[in-house]
Protein backbone atom coordinates (compact mmCIF):
# COMPACT_ATOMS: atom_id res chain seq x y z
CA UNK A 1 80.18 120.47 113.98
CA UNK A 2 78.22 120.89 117.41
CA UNK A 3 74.67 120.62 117.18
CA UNK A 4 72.89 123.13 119.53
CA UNK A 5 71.13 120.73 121.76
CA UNK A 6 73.26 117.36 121.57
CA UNK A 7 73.74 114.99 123.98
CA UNK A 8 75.01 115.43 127.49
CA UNK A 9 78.48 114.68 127.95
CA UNK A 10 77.79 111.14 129.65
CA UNK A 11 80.14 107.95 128.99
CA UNK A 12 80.03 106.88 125.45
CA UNK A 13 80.87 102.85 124.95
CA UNK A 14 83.44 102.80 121.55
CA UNK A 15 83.43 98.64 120.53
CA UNK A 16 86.49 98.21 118.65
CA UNK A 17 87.89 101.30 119.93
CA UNK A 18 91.61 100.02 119.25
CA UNK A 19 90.63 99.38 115.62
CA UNK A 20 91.62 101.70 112.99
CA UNK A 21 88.37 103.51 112.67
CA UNK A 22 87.97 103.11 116.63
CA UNK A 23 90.83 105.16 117.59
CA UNK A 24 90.53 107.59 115.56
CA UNK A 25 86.50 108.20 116.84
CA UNK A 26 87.93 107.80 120.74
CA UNK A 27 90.26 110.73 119.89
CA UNK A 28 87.23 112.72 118.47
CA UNK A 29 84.96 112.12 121.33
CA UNK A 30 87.36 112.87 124.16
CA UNK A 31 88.35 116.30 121.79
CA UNK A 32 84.11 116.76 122.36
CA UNK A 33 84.51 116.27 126.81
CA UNK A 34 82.82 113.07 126.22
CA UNK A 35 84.48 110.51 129.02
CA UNK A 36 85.25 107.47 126.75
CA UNK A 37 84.90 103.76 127.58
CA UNK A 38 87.09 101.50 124.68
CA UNK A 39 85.78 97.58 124.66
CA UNK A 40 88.21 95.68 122.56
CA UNK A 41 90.20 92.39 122.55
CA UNK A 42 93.08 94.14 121.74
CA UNK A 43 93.98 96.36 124.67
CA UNK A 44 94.13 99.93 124.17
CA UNK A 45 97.33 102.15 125.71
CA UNK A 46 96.42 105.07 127.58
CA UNK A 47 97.40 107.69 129.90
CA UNK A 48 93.99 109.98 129.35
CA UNK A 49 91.97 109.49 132.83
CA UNK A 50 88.60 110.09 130.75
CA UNK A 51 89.17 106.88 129.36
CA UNK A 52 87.95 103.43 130.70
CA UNK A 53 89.39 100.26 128.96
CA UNK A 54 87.80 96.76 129.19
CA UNK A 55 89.76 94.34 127.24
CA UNK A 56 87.65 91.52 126.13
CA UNK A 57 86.15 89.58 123.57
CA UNK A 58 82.44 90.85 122.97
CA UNK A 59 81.23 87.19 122.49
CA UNK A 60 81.83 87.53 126.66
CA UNK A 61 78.65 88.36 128.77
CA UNK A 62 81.30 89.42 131.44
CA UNK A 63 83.10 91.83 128.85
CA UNK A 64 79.73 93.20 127.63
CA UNK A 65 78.53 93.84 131.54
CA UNK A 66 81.77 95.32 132.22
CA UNK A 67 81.70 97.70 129.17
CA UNK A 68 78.01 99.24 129.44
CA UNK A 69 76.56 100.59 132.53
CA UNK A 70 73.90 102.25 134.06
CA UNK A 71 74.58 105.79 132.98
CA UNK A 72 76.09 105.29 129.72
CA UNK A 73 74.96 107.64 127.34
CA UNK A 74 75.39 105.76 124.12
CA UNK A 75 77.05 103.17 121.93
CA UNK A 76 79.25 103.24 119.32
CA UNK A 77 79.48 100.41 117.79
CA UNK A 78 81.98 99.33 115.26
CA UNK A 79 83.57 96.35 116.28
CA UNK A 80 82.38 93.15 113.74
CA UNK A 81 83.92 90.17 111.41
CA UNK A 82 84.59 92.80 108.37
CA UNK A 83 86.07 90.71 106.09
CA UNK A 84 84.00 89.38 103.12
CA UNK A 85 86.09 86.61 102.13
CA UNK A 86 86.27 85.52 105.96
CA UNK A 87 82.45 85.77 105.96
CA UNK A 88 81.88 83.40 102.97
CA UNK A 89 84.51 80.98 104.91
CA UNK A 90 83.28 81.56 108.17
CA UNK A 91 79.34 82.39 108.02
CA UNK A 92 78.70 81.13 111.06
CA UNK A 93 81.19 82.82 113.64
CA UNK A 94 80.44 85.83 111.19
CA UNK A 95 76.79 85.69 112.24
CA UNK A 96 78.01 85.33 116.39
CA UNK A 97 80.30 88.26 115.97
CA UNK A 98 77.81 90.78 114.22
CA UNK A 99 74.43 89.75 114.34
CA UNK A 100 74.54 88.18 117.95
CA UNK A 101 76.56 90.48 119.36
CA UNK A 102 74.96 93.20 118.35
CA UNK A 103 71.60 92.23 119.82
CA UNK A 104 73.28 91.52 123.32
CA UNK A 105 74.59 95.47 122.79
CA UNK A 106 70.89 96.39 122.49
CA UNK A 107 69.68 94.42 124.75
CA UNK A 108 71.72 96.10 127.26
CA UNK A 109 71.09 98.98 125.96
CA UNK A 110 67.59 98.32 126.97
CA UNK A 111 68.18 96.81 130.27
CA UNK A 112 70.17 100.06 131.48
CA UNK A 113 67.75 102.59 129.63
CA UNK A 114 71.26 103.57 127.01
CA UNK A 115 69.44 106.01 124.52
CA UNK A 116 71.36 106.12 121.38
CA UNK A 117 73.43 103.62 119.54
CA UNK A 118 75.02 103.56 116.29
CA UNK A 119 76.55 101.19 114.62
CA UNK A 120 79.05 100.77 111.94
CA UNK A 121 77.27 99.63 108.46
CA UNK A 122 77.88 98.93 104.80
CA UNK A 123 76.43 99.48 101.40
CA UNK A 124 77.31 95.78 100.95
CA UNK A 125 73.59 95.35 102.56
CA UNK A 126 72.37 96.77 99.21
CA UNK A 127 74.11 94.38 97.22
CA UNK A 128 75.50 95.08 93.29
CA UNK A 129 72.80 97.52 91.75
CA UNK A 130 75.67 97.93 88.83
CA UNK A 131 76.69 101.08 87.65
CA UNK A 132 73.16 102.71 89.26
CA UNK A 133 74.21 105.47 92.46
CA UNK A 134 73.66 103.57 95.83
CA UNK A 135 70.62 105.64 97.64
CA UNK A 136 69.81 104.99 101.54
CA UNK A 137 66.17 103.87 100.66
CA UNK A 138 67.13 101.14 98.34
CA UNK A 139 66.12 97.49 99.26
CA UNK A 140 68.64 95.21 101.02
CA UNK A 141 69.84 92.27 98.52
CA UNK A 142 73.06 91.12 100.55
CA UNK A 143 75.48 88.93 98.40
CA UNK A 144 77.35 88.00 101.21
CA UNK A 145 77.30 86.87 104.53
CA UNK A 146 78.80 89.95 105.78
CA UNK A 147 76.43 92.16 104.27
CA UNK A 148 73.60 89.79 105.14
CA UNK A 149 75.02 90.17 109.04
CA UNK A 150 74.91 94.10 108.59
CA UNK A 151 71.53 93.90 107.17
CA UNK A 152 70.06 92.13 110.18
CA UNK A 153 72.07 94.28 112.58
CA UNK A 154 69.95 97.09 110.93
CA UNK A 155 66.71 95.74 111.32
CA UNK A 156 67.53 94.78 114.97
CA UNK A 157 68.35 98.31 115.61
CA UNK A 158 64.71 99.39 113.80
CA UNK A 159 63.18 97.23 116.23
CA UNK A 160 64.80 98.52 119.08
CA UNK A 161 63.87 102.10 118.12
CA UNK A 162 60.60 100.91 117.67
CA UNK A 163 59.88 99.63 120.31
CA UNK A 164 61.41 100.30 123.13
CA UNK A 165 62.57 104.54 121.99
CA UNK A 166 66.11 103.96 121.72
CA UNK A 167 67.76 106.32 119.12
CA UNK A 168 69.34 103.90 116.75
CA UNK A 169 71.49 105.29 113.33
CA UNK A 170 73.21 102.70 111.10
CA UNK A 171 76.17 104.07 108.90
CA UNK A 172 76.97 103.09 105.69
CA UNK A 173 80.60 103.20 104.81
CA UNK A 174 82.27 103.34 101.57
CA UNK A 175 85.93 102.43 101.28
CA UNK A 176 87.41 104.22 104.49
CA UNK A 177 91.03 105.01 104.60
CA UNK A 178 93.75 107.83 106.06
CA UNK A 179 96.31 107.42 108.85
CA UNK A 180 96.49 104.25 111.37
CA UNK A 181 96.06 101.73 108.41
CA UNK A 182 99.51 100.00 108.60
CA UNK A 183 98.15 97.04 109.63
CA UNK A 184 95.29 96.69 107.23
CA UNK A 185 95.54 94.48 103.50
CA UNK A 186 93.41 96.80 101.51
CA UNK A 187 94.29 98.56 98.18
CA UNK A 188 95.35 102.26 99.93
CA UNK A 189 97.59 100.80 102.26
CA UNK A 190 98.92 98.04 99.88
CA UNK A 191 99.67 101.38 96.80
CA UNK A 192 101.84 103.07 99.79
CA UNK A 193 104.08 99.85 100.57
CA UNK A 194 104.70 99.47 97.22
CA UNK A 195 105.51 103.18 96.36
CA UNK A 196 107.98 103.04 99.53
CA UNK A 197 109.23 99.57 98.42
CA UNK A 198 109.87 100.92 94.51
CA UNK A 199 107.52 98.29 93.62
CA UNK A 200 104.41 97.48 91.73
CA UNK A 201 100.73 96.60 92.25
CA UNK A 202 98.54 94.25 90.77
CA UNK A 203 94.86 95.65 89.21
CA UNK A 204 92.00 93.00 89.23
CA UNK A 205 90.53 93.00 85.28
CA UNK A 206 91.01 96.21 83.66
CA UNK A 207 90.77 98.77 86.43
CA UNK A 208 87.99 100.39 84.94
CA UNK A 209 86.13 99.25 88.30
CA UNK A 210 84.90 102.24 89.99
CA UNK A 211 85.11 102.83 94.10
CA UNK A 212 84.15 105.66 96.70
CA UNK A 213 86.94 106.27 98.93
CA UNK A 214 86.31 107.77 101.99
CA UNK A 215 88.60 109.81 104.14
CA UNK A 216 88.75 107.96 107.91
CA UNK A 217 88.28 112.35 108.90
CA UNK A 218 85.16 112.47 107.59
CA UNK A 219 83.71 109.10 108.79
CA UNK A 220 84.74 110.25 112.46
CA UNK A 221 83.04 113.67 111.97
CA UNK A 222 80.01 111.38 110.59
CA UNK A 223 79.74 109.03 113.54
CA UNK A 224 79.98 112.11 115.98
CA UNK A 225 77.42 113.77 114.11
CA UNK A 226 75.29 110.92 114.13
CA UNK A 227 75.76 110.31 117.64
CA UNK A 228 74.59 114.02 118.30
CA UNK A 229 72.05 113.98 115.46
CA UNK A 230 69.10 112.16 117.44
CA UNK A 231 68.42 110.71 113.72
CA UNK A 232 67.45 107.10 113.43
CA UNK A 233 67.46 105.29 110.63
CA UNK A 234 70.47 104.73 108.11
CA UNK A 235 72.82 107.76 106.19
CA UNK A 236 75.24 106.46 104.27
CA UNK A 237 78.88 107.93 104.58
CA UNK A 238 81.20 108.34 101.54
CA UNK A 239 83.33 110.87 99.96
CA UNK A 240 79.91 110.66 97.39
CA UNK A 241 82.36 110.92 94.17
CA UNK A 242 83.43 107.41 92.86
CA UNK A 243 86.80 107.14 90.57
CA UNK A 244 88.46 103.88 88.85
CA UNK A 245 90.72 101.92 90.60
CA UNK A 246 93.63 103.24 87.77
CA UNK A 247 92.51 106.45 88.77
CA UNK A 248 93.53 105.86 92.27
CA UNK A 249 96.73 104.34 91.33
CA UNK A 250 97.46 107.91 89.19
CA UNK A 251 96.70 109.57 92.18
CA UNK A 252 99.55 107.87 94.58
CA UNK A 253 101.91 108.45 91.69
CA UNK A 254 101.10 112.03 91.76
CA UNK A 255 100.92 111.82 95.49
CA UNK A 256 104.45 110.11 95.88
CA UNK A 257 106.03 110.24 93.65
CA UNK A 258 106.89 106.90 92.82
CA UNK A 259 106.97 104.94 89.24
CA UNK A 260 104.00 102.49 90.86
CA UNK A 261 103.81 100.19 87.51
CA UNK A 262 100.57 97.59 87.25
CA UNK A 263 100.14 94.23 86.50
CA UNK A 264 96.46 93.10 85.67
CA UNK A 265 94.93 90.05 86.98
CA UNK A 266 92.00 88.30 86.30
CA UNK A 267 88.90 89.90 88.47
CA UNK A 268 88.03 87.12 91.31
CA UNK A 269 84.32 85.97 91.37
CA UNK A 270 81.91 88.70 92.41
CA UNK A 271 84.15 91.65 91.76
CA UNK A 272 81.49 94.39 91.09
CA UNK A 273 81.70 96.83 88.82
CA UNK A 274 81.64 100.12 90.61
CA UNK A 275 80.38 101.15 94.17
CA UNK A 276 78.56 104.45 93.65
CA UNK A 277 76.89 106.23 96.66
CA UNK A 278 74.54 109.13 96.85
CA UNK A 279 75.30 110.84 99.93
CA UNK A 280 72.83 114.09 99.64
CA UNK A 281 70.36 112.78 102.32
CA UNK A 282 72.85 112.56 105.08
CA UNK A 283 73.38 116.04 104.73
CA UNK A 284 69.92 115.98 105.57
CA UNK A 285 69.71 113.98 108.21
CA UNK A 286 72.96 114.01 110.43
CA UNK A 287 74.35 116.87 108.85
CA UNK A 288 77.30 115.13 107.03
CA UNK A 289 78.87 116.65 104.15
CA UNK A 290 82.07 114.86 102.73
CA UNK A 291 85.15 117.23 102.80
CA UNK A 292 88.14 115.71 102.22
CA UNK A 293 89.76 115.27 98.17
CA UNK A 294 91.34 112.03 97.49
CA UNK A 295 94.03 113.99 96.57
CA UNK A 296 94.41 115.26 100.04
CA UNK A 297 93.30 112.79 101.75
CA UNK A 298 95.96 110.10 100.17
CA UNK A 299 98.79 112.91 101.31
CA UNK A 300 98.12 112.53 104.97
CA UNK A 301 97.87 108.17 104.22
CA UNK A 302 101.31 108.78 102.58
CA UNK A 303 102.35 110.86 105.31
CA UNK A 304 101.59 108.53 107.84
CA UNK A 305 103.46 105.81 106.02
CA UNK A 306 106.51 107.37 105.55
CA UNK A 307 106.63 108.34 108.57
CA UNK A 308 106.44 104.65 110.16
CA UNK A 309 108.91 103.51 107.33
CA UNK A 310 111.78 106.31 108.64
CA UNK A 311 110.90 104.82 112.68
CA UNK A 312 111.05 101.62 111.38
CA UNK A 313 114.85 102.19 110.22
């Protein structure tokens, strides 16, 4: 995965870094040499000396002054409001903990001469294009506040580059999932309760809804590429093959095991019919090529949750 004339191995700033994606890109960076600083309101355990922890809310000048520093090297930046419901509730502390945020990150990025920063997208900027393949050079029609606050993040970050040099790279992720998910309500980790619980799981409509599930693996190996890449602009990361949401259920069955029986429910408002993503041009331009099966990929999520059920007891 190293790219012969990457970065130098100066301090890279992970927001979020205790987050489910975050620790799992602090791990990969530090596996690079890359001394590690983790900015997150949830404090981050550690007894690795090459990381640097400032526990804070981002919203805080004195957190974000604390975090980046003359001689950081870049930003990774994935810590945001990511929940779409909690963006149509909350639009306005949705807007101060993406949009604004993410300006004071490149402003200090400019300040202290940071050269690259990249920053945790959607395809939700896009909007529903129905059953049409998402491509990275379609125009941004946001439904929702959320993806309206990504959408501006990304045109920040054009300006930036524009203007001032820096090296800016927005990724688009699909559905990510994989190991360190306990805590998270979304459909992977609510299938593996319910095939360790013997229970069931409800299916909005008639699960014909398609989705690209993407394997938390390959959007660390994206971010690092992107970080090494020198590529601004936008690649969208996804496994770049979309199945039904039955399909997925099938797939924990075979994965598990377990009976998993459904129970259809009316589709809420705005449920869109499939989420398909072209990812060929982020081959081209950080170098990312999706890897891992569902198949496989859902073994090491039901790994990982079996294995916290049997500490649990």
């Amino acid at each position: 995965m190293a790219l012969p004339h990457g970065p130098e191995r100066t301090p890279v700033v992970v927001t979020g870094g205790s987050g489910f994606i975050g620790r799992a890109a602090v791990r990969a960076f530090r596996e690079r040499g890359y001394p590690v600083t983790v900015v997150d309101r949830v404090p981050f355990e550690t007894s690795d000396e090459g990381i640097r922890v400032v526990t804070g809310d981002l919203r805080d000048a004195a957190t974000r002054d604390a975090a980046v520093t003359a001689g950081t090297g870049g930003i990774v930046h994935l810590a945001a409001l990511t929940s779409v419901l909690k963006s149509v509730e909350l639009p306005r502390e949705t807007y101060a903990e993406n949009v604004a945020v993410t300006h004071e990150l490149l402003e200090l990025c400019r300040e202290h001469e940071v050269p690259r920063f990249v920053l945790a997208s959607t395809n939700a900027v896009i909007g529903d294009v129905g059953t049409s393949a998402i491509t990275v050079d379609l125009p941004t029609r946001p439904l929702t506040p959320y993806g309206a606050t990504k959408a501006a993040c990304e045109m920040l970050m054009s300006g930036y580059s524009g203007a001032y040099g820096l090296t800016t790279c927005a990724l688009r992720f699909t559905n990510v999932y994989g190991p360190g998910m306990s805590h998270k309500d979304s459909f992977v980790p609510r299938m593996m309760r319910a095939a360790l619980n013997g229970e069931g799981v409800r299916v909005y409509g008639t699960g014909e809804q398609r989705r690209d599930l993407v394997h938390v693996d390959d959007v660390v190996r994206a971010i690092v590429l992107a970080y090494e890449s020198g590529h601004s602009g936008r690649a969208i990361v996804g496994a770049g093959h979309s199945v039904s949401v039955l399909e997925m259920v099938q797939t924990v069955r075979e994965v598990t095991g377990a009976e998993l029986p459904v129970e259809h429910v009316p589709a809420p408002a705005g449920e869109m019919p499939a989420v398909i993503v072209d990812v060929s041009a982020s081959a081209e331009t950080i170098g990312y090529r999706p890897e891992i099966s569902l198949a496989d990929g859902l073994a090491t999520a039901w790994k990982y949750f079996s294995e916290l059920e049997t500490a649990l007891r």
